[in-house]
PDB file of N, CA and C in Angstrom:
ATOM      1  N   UNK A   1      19.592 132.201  50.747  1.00  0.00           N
ATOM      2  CA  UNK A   1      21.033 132.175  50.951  1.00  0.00           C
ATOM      3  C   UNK A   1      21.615 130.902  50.331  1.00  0.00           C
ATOM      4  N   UNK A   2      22.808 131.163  50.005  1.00  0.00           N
ATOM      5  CA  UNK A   2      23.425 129.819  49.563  1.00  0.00           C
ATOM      6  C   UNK A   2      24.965 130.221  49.955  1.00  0.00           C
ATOM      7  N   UNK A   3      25.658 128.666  50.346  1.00  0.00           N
ATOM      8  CA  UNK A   3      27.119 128.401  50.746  1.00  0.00           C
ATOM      9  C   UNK A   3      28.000 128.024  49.270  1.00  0.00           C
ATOM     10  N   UNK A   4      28.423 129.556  49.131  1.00  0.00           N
ATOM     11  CA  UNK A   4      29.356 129.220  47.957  1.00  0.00           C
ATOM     12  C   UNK A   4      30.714 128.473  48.518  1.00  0.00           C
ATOM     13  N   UNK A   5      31.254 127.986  47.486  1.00  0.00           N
ATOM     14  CA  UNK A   5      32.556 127.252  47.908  1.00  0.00           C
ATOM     15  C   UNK A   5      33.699 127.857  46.758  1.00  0.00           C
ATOM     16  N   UNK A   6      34.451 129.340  47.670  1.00  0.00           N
ATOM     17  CA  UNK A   6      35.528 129.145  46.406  1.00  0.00           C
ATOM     18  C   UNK A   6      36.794 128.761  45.943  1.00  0.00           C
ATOM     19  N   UNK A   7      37.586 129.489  45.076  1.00  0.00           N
ATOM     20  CA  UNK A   7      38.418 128.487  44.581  1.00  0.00           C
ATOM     21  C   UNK A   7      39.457 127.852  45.290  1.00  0.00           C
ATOM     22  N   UNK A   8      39.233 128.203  46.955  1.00  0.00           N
ATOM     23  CA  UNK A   8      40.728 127.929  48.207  1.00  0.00           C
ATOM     24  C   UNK A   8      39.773 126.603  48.535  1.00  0.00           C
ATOM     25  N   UNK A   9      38.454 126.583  48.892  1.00  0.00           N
ATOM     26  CA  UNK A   9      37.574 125.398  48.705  1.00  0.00           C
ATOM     27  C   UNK A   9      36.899 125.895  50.245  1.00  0.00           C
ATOM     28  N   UNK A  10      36.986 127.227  50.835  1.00  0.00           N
ATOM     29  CA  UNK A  10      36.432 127.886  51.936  1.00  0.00           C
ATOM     30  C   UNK A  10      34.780 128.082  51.417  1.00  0.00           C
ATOM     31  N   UNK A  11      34.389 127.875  52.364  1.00  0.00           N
ATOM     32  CA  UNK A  11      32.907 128.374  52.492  1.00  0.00           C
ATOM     33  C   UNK A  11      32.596 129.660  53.066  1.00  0.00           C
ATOM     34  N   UNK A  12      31.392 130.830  52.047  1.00  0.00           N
ATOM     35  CA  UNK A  12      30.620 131.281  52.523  1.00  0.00           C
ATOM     36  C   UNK A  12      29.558 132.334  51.994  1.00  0.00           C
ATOM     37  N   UNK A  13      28.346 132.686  53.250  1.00  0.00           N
ATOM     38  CA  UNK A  13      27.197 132.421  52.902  1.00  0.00           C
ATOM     39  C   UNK A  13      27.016 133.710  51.783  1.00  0.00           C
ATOM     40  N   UNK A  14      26.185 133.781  50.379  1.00  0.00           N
ATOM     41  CA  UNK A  14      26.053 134.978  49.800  1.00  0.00           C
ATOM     42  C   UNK A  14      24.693 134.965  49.347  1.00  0.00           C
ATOM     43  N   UNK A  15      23.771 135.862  48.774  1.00  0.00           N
ATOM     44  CA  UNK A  15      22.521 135.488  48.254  1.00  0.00           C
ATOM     45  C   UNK A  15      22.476 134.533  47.127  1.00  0.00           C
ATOM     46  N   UNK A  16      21.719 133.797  47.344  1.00  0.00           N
ATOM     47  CA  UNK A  16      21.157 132.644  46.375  1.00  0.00           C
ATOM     48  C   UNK A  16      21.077 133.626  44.560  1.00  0.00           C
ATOM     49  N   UNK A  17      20.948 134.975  44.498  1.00  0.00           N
ATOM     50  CA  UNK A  17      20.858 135.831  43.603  1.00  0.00           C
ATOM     51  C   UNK A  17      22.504 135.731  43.080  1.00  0.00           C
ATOM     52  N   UNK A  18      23.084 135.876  43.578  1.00  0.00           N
ATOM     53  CA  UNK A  18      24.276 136.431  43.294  1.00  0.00           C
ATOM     54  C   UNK A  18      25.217 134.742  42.451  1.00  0.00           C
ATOM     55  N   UNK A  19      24.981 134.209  42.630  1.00  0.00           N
ATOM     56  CA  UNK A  19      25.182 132.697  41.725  1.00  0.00           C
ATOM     57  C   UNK A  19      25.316 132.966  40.325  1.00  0.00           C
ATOM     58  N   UNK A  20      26.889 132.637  39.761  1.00  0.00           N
ATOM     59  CA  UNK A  20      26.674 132.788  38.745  1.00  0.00           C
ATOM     60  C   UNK A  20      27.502 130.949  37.828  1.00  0.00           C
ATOM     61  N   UNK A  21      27.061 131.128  36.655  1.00  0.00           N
ATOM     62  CA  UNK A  21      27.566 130.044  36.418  1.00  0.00           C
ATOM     63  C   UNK A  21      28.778 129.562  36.172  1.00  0.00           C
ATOM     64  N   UNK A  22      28.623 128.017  36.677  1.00  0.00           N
ATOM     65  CA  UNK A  22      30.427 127.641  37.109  1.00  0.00           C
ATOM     66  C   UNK A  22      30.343 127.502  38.557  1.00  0.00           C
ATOM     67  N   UNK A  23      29.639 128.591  39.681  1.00  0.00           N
ATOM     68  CA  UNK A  23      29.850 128.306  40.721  1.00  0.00           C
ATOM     69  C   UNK A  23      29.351 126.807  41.328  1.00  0.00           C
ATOM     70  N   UNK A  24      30.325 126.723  42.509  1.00  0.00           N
ATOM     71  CA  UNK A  24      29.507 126.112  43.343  1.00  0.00           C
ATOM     72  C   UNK A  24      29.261 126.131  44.536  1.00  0.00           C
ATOM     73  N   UNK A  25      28.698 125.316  45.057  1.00  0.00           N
ATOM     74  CA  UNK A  25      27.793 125.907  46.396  1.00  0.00           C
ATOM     75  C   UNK A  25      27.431 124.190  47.454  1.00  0.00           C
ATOM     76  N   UNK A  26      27.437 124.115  48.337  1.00  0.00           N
ATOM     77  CA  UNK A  26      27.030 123.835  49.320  1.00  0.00           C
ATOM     78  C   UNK A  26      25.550 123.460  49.455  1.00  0.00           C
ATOM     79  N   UNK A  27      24.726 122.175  49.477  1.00  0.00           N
ATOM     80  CA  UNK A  27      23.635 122.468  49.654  1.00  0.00           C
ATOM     81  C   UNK A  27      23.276 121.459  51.158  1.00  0.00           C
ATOM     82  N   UNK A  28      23.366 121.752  52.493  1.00  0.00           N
ATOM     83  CA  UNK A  28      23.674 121.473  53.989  1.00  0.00           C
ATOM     84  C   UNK A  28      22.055 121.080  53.876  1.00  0.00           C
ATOM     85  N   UNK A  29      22.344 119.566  55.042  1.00  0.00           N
ATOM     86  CA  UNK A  29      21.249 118.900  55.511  1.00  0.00           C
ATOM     87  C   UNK A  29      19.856 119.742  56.025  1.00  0.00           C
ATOM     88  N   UNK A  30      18.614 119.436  55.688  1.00  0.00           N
ATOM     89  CA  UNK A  30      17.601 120.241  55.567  1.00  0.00           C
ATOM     90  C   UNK A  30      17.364 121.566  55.078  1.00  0.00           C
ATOM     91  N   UNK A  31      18.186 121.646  54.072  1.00  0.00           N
ATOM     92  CA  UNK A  31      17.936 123.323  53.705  1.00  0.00           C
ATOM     93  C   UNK A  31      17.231 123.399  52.542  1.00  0.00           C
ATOM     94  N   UNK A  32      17.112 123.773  51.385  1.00  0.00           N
ATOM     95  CA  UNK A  32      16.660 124.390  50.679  1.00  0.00           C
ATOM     96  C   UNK A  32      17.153 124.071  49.376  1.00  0.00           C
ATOM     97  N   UNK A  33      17.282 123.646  48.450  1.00  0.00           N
ATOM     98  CA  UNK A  33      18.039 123.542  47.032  1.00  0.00           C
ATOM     99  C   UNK A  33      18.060 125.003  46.798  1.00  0.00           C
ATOM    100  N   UNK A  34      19.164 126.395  46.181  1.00  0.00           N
ATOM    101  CA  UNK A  34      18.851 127.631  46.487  1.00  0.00           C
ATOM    102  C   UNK A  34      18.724 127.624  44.592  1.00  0.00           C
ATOM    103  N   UNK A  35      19.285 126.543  43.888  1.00  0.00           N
ATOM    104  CA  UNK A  35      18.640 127.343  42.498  1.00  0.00           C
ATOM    105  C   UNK A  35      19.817 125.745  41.766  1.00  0.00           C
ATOM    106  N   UNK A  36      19.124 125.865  40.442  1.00  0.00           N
ATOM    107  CA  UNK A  36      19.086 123.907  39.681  1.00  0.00           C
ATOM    108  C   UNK A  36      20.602 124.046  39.700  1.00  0.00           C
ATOM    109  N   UNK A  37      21.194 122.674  39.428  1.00  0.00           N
ATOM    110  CA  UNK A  37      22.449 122.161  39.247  1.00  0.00           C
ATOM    111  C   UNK A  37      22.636 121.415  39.298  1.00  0.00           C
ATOM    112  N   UNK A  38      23.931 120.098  39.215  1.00  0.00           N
ATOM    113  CA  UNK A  38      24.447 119.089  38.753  1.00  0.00           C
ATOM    114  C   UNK A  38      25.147 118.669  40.262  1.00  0.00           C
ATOM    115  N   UNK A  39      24.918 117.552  40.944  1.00  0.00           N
ATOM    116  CA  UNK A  39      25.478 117.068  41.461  1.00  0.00           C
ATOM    117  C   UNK A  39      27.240 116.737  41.363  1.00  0.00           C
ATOM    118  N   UNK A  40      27.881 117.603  41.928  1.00  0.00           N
ATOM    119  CA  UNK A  40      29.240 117.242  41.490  1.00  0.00           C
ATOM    120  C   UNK A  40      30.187 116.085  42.852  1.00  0.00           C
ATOM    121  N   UNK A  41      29.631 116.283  44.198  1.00  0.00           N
ATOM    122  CA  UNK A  41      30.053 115.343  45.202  1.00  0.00           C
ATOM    123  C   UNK A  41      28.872 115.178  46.409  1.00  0.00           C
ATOM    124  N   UNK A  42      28.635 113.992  47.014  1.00  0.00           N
ATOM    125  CA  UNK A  42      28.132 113.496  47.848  1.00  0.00           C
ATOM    126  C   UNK A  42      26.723 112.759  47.087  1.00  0.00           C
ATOM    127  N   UNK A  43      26.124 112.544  48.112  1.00  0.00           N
ATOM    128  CA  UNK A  43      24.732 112.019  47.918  1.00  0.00           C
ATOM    129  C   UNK A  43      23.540 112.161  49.184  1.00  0.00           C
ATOM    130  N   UNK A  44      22.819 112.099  48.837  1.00  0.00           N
ATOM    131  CA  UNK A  44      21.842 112.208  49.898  1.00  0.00           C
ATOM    132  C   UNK A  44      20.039 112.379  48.952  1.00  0.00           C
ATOM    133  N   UNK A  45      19.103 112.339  49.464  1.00  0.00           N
ATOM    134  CA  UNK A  45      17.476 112.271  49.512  1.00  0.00           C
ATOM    135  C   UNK A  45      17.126 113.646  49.226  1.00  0.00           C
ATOM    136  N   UNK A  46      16.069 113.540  48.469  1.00  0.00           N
ATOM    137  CA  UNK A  46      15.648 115.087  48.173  1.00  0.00           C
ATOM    138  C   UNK A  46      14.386 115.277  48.326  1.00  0.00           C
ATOM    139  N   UNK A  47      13.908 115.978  48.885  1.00  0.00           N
ATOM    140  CA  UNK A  47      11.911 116.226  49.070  1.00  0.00           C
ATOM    141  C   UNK A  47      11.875 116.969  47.572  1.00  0.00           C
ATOM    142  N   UNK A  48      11.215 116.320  46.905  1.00  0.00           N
ATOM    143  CA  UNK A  48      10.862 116.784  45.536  1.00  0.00           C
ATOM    144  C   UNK A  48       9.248 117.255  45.742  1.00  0.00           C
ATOM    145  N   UNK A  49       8.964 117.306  46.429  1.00  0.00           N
ATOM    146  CA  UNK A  49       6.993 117.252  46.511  1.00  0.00           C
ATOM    147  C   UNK A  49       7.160 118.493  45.992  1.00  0.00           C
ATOM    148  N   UNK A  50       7.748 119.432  46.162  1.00  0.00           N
ATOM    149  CA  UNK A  50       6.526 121.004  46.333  1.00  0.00           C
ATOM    150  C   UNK A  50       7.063 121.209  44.287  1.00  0.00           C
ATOM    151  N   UNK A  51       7.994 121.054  43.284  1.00  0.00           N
ATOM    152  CA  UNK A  51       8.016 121.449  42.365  1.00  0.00           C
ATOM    153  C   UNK A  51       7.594 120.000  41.151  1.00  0.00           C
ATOM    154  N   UNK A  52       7.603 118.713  42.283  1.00  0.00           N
ATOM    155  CA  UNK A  52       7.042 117.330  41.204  1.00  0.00           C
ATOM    156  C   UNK A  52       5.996 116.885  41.837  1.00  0.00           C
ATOM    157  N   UNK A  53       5.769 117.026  43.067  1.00  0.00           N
ATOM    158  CA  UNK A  53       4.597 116.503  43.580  1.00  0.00           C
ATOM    159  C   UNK A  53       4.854 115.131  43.961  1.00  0.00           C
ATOM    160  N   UNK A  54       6.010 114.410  43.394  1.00  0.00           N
ATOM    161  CA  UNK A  54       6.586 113.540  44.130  1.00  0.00           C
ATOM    162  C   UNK A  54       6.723 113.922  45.668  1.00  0.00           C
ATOM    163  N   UNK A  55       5.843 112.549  46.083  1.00  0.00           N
ATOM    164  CA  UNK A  55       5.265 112.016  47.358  1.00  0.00           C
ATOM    165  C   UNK A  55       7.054 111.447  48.604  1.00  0.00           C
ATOM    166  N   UNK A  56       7.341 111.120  47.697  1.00  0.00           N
ATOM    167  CA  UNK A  56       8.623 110.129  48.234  1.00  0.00           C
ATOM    168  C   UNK A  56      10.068 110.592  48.086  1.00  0.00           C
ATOM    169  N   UNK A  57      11.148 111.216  48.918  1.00  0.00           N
ATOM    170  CA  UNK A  57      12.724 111.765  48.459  1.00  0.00           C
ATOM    171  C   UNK A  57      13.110 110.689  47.744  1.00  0.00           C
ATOM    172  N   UNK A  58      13.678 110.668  46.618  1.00  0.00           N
ATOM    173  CA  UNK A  58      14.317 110.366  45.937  1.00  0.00           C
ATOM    174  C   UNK A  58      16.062 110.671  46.144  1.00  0.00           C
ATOM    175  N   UNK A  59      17.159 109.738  45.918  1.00  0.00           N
ATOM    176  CA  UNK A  59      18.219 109.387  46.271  1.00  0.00           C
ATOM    177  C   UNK A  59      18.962 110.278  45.227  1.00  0.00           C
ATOM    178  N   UNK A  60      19.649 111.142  45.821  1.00  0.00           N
ATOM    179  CA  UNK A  60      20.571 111.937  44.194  1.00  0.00           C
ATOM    180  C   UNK A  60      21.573 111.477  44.142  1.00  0.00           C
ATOM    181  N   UNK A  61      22.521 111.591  43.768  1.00  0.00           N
ATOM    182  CA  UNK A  61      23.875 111.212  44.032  1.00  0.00           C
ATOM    183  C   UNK A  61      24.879 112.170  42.698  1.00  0.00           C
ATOM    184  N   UNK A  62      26.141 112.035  42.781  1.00  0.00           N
ATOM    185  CA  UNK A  62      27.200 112.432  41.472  1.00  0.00           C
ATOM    186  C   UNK A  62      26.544 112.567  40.012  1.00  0.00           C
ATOM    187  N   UNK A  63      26.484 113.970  39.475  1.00  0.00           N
ATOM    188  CA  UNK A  63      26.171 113.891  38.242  1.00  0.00           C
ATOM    189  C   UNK A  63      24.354 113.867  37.770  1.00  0.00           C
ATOM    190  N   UNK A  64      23.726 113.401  38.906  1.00  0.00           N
ATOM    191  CA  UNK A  64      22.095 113.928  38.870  1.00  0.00           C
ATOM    192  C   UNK A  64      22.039 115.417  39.055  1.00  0.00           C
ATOM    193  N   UNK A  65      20.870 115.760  38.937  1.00  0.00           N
ATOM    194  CA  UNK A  65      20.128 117.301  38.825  1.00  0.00           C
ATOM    195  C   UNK A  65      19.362 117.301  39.772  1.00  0.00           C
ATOM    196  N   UNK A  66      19.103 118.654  40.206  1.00  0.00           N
ATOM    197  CA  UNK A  66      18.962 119.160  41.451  1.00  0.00           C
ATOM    198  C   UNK A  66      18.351 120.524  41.160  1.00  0.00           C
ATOM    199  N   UNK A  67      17.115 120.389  41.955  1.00  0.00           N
ATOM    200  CA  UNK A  67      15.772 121.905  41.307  1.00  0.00           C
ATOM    201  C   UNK A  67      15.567 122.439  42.698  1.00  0.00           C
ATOM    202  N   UNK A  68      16.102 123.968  42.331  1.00  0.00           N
ATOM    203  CA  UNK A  68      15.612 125.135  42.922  1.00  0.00           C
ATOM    204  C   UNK A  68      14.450 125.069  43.924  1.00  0.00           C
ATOM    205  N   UNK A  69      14.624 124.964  45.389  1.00  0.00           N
ATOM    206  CA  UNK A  69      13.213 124.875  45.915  1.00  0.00           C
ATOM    207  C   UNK A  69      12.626 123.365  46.883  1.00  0.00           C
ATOM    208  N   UNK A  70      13.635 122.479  46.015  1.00  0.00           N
ATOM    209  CA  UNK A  70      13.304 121.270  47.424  1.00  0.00           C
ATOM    210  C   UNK A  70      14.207 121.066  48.154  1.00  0.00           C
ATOM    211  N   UNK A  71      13.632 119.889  48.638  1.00  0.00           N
ATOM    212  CA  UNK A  71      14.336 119.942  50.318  1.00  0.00           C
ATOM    213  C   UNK A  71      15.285 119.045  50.140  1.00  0.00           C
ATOM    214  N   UNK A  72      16.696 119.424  50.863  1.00  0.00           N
ATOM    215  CA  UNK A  72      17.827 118.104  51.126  1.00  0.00           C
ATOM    216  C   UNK A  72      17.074 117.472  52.276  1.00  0.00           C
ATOM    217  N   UNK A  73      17.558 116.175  52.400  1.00  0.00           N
ATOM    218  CA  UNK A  73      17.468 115.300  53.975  1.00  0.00           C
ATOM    219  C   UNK A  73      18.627 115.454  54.427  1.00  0.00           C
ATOM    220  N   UNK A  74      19.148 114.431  54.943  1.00  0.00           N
ATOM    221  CA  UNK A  74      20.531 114.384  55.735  1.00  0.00           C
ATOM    222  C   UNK A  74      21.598 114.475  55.037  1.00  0.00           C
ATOM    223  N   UNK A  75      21.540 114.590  53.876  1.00  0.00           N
ATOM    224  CA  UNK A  75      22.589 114.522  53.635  1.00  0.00           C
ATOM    225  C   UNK A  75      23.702 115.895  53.277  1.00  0.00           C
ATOM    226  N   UNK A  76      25.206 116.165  52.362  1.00  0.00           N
ATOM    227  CA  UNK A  76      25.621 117.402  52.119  1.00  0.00           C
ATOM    228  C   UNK A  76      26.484 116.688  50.838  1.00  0.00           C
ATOM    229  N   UNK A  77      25.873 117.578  50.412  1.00  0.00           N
ATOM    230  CA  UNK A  77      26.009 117.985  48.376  1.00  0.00           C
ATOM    231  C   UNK A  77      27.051 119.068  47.889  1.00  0.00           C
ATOM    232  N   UNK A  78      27.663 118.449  47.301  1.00  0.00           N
ATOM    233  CA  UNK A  78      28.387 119.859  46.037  1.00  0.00           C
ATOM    234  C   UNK A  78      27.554 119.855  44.960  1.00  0.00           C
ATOM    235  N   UNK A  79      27.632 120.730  44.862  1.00  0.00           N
ATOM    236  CA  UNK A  79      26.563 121.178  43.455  1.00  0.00           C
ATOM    237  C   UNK A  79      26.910 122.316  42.385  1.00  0.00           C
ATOM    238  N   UNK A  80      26.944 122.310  41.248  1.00  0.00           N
ATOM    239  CA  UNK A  80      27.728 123.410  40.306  1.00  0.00           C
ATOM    240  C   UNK A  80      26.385 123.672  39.629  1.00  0.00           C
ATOM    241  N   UNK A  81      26.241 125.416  39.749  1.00  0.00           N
ATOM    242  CA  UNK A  81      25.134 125.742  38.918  1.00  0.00           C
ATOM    243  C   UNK A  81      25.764 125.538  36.985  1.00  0.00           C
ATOM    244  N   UNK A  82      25.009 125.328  36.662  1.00  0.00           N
ATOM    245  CA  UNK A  82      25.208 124.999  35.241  1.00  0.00           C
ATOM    246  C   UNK A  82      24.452 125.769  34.179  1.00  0.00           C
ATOM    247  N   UNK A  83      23.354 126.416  34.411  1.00  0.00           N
ATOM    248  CA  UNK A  83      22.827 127.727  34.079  1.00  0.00           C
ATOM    249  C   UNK A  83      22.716 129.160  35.226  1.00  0.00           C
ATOM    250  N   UNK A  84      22.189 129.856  34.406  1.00  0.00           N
ATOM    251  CA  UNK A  84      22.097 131.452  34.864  1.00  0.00           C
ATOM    252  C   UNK A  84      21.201 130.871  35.809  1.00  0.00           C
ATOM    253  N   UNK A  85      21.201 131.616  37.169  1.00  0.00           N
ATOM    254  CA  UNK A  85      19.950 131.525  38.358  1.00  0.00           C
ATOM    255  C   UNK A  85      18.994 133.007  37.766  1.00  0.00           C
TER     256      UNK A  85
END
């Protein structure tokens, strides 16, 4: 699942499939990255282990990239897919 955000700036939930590019989406404390994109607001820690094997979250913030599959920490992200999911 992923929290699209549209153009009124309302949230809600649709399949992580259905993402197309341009959107954006919501990525809420401990969930899931649902597919890659560009940091467009907030910041927060990312469990990178399961697709880098990086041991340690790493800090994202505005304008970093963001892979399909790891973990947020505490924090809540805007994120714009920038390719096809």
């Amino acid at each position: 699942m992923a929290v699209l955000v549209n153009n009124s700036g309302r949230d809600h939930r649709i399949g992580a499939r259905l993402l197309q590019y341009g959107d954006q989406f919501r990525v809420l404390p401990h969930s899931r990255v649902p597919t890659d994109g560009k940091i467009i607001d907030g910041a927060t820690e990312i469990d990178g282990s399961m697709p880098t094997r990086e041991a340690t979250p790493t800090l994202e913030k505005i304008d970093d990239l963001v892979v399909a599959g790891t973990i947020n920490s505490d924090g809540t992200i805007l994120v714009q897919l920038e390719h096809e999911a």
